[in-house]
C-alpha atoms as a PDB file:
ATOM      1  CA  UNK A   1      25.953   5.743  -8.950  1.00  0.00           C
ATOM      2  CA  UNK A   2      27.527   2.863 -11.280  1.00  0.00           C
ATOM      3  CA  UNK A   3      30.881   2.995 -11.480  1.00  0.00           C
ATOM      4  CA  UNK A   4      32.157   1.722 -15.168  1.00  0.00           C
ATOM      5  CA  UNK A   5      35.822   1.250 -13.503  1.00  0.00           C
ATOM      6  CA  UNK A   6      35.292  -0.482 -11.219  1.00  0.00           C
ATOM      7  CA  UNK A   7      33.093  -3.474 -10.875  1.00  0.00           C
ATOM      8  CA  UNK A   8      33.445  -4.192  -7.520  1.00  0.00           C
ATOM      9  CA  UNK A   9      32.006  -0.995  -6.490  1.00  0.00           C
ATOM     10  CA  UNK A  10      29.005  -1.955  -8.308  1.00  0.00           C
ATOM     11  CA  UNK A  11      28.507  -5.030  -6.407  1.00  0.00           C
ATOM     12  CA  UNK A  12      27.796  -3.616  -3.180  1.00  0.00           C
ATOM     13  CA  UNK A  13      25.423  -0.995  -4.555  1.00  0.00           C
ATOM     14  CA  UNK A  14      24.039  -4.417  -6.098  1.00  0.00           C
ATOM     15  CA  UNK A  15      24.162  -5.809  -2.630  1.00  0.00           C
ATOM     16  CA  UNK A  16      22.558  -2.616  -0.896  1.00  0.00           C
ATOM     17  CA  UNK A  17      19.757  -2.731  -3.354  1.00  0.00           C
ATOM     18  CA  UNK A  18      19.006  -6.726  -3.100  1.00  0.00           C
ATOM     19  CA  UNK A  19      18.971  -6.262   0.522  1.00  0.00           C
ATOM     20  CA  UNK A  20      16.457  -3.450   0.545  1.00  0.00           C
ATOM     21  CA  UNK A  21      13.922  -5.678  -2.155  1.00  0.00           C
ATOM     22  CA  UNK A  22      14.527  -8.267   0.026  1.00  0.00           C
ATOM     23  CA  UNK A  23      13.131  -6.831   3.143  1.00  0.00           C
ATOM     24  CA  UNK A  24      10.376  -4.598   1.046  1.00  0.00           C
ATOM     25  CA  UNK A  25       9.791  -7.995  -0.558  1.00  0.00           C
ATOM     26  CA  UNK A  26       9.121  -9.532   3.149  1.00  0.00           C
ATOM     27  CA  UNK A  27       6.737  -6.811   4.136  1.00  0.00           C
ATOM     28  CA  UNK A  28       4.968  -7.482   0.747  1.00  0.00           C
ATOM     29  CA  UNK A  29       4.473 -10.730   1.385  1.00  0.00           C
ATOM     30  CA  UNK A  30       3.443 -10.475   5.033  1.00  0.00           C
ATOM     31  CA  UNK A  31       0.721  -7.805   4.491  1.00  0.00           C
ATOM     32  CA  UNK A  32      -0.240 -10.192   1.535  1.00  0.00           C
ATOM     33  CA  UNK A  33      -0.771 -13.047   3.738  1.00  0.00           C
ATOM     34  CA  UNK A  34      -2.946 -10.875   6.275  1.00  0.00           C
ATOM     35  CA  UNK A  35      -4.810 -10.226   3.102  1.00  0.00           C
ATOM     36  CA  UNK A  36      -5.850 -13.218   2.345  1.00  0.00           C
ATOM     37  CA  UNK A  37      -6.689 -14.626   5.640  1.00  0.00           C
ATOM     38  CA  UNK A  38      -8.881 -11.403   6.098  1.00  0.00           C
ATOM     39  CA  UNK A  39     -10.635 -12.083   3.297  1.00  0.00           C
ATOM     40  CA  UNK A  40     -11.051 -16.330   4.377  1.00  0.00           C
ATOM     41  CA  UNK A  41     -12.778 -14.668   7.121  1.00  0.00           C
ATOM     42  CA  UNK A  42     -14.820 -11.725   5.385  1.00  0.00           C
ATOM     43  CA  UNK A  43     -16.017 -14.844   3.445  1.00  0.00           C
ATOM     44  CA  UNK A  44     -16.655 -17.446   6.238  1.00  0.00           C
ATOM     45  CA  UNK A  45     -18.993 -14.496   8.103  1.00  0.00           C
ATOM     46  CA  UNK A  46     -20.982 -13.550   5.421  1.00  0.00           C
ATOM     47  CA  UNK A  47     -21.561 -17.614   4.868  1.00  0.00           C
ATOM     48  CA  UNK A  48     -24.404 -17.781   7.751  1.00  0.00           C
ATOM     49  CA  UNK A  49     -26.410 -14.822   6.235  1.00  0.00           C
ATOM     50  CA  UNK A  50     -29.311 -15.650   4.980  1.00  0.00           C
ATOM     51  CA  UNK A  51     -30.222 -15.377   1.296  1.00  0.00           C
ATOM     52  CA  UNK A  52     -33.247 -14.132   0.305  1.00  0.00           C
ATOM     53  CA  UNK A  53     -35.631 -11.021   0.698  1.00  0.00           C
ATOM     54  CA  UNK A  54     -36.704  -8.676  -1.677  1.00  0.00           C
ATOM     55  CA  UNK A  55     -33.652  -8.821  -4.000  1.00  0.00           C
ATOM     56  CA  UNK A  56     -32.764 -12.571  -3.704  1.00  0.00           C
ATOM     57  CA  UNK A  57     -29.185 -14.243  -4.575  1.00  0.00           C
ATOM     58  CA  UNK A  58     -27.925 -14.544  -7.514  1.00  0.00           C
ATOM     59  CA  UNK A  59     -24.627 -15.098  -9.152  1.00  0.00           C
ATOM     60  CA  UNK A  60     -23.663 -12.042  -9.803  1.00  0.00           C
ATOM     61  CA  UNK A  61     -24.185 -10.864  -6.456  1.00  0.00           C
ATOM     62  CA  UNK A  62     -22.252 -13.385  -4.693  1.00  0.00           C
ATOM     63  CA  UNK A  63     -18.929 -12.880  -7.905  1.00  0.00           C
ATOM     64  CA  UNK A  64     -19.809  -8.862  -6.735  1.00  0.00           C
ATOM     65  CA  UNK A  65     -20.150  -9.453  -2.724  1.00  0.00           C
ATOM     66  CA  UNK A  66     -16.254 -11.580  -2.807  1.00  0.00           C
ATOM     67  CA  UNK A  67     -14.599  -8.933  -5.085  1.00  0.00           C
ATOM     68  CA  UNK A  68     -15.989  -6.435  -2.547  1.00  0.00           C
ATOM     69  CA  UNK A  69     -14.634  -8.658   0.548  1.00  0.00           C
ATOM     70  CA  UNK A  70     -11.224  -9.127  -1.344  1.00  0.00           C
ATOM     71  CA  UNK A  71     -10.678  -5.273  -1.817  1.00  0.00           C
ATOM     72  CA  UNK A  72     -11.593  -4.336   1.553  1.00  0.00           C
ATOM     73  CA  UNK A  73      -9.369  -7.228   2.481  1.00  0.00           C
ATOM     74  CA  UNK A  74      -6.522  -5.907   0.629  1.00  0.00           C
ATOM     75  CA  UNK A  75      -6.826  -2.186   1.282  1.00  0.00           C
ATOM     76  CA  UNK A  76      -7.403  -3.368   5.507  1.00  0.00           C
ATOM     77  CA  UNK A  77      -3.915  -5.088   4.861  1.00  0.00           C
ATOM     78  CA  UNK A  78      -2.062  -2.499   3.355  1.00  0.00           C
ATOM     79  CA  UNK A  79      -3.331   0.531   6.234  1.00  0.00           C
ATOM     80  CA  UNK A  80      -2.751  -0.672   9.436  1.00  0.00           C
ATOM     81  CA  UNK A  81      -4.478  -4.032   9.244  1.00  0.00           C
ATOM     82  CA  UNK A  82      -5.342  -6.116  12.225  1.00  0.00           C
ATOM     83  CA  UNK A  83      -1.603  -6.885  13.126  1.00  0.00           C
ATOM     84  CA  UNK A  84      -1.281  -9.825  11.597  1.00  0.00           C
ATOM     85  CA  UNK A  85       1.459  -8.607   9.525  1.00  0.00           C
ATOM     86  CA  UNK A  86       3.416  -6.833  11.974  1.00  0.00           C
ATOM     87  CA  UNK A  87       3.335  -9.910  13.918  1.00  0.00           C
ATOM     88  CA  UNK A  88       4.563 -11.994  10.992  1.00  0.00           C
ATOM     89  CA  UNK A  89       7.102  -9.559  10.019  1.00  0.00           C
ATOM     90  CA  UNK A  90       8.715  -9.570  13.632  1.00  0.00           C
ATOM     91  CA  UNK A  91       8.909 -13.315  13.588  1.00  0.00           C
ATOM     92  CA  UNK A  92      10.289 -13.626   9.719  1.00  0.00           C
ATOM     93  CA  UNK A  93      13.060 -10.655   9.592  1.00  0.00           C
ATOM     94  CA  UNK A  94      15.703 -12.162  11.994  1.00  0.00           C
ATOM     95  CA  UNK A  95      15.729 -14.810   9.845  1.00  0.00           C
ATOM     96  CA  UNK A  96      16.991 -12.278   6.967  1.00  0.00           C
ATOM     97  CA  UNK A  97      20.966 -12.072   6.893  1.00  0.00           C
ATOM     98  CA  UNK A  98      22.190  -9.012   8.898  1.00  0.00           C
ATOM     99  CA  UNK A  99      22.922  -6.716   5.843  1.00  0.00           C
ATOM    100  CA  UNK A 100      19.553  -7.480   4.127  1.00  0.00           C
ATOM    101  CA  UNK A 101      17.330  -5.785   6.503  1.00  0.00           C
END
C-alpha cells in the first residue's frame, strides 16, 4: 500500500518490488538462454538430414521447420527444460545483493 505521508515508506515497498523483478528478471533470462541454445541445437541436428523425397525442400519448409524448432525450444525452456537454466540460475543469484533475491 502507498503511503502519501510518508515517502520513505514507499521506498522500501519500491525496494521489495525491484528486488523481486530483479530475481524474476534473472530466471527470465536464464530460461531464455536455455532457449536459445536448445534451439542452436534443434537446428544443428536437423542440418545432416537429408533433403529430398517425395515432398522435396523448399523455402517455406525450412522458414516453417525453424519456427517449429524455436517454439518447441521455448516451450522445453519454460517446463522443466534440460537444466540448463537451473544450473545457470544457481551460479548467477549469489551474485544478486542479499535483499534482491
Amino acid at each position: 500500500m502507498v503511503d502519501k505521508l510518508n515517502p520513505a515508506a514507499n521506498a522500501g515497498i519500491k525496494a521489495a518490488t525491484d528486488s523481486k523483478s530483479k530475481d524474476a528478471k534473472l530466471k527470465k533470462a536464464c530460461a531464455d538462454f536455455e532457449a536459445v541454445f536448445l534451439n542452436q541445437m534443434f537446428q544443428a541436428m536437423r542440418v545432416p538430414v537429408q533433403q529430398g523425397g517425395m515432398f522435396g525442400g523448399s523455402h517455406g519448409k525450412d522458414m516453417y521447420e525453424s519456427m517449429f524448432f524455436q517454439e518447441v525450444a521455448n516451450q522445453c525452456a519454460r517446463s522443466r527444460g534440460v537444466g540448463i537454466a537451473e544450473a545457470l540460475y544457481r551460479q548467477l543469484s549469489p551474485k544478486l545483493e542479499p535483499g534482491e533475491k
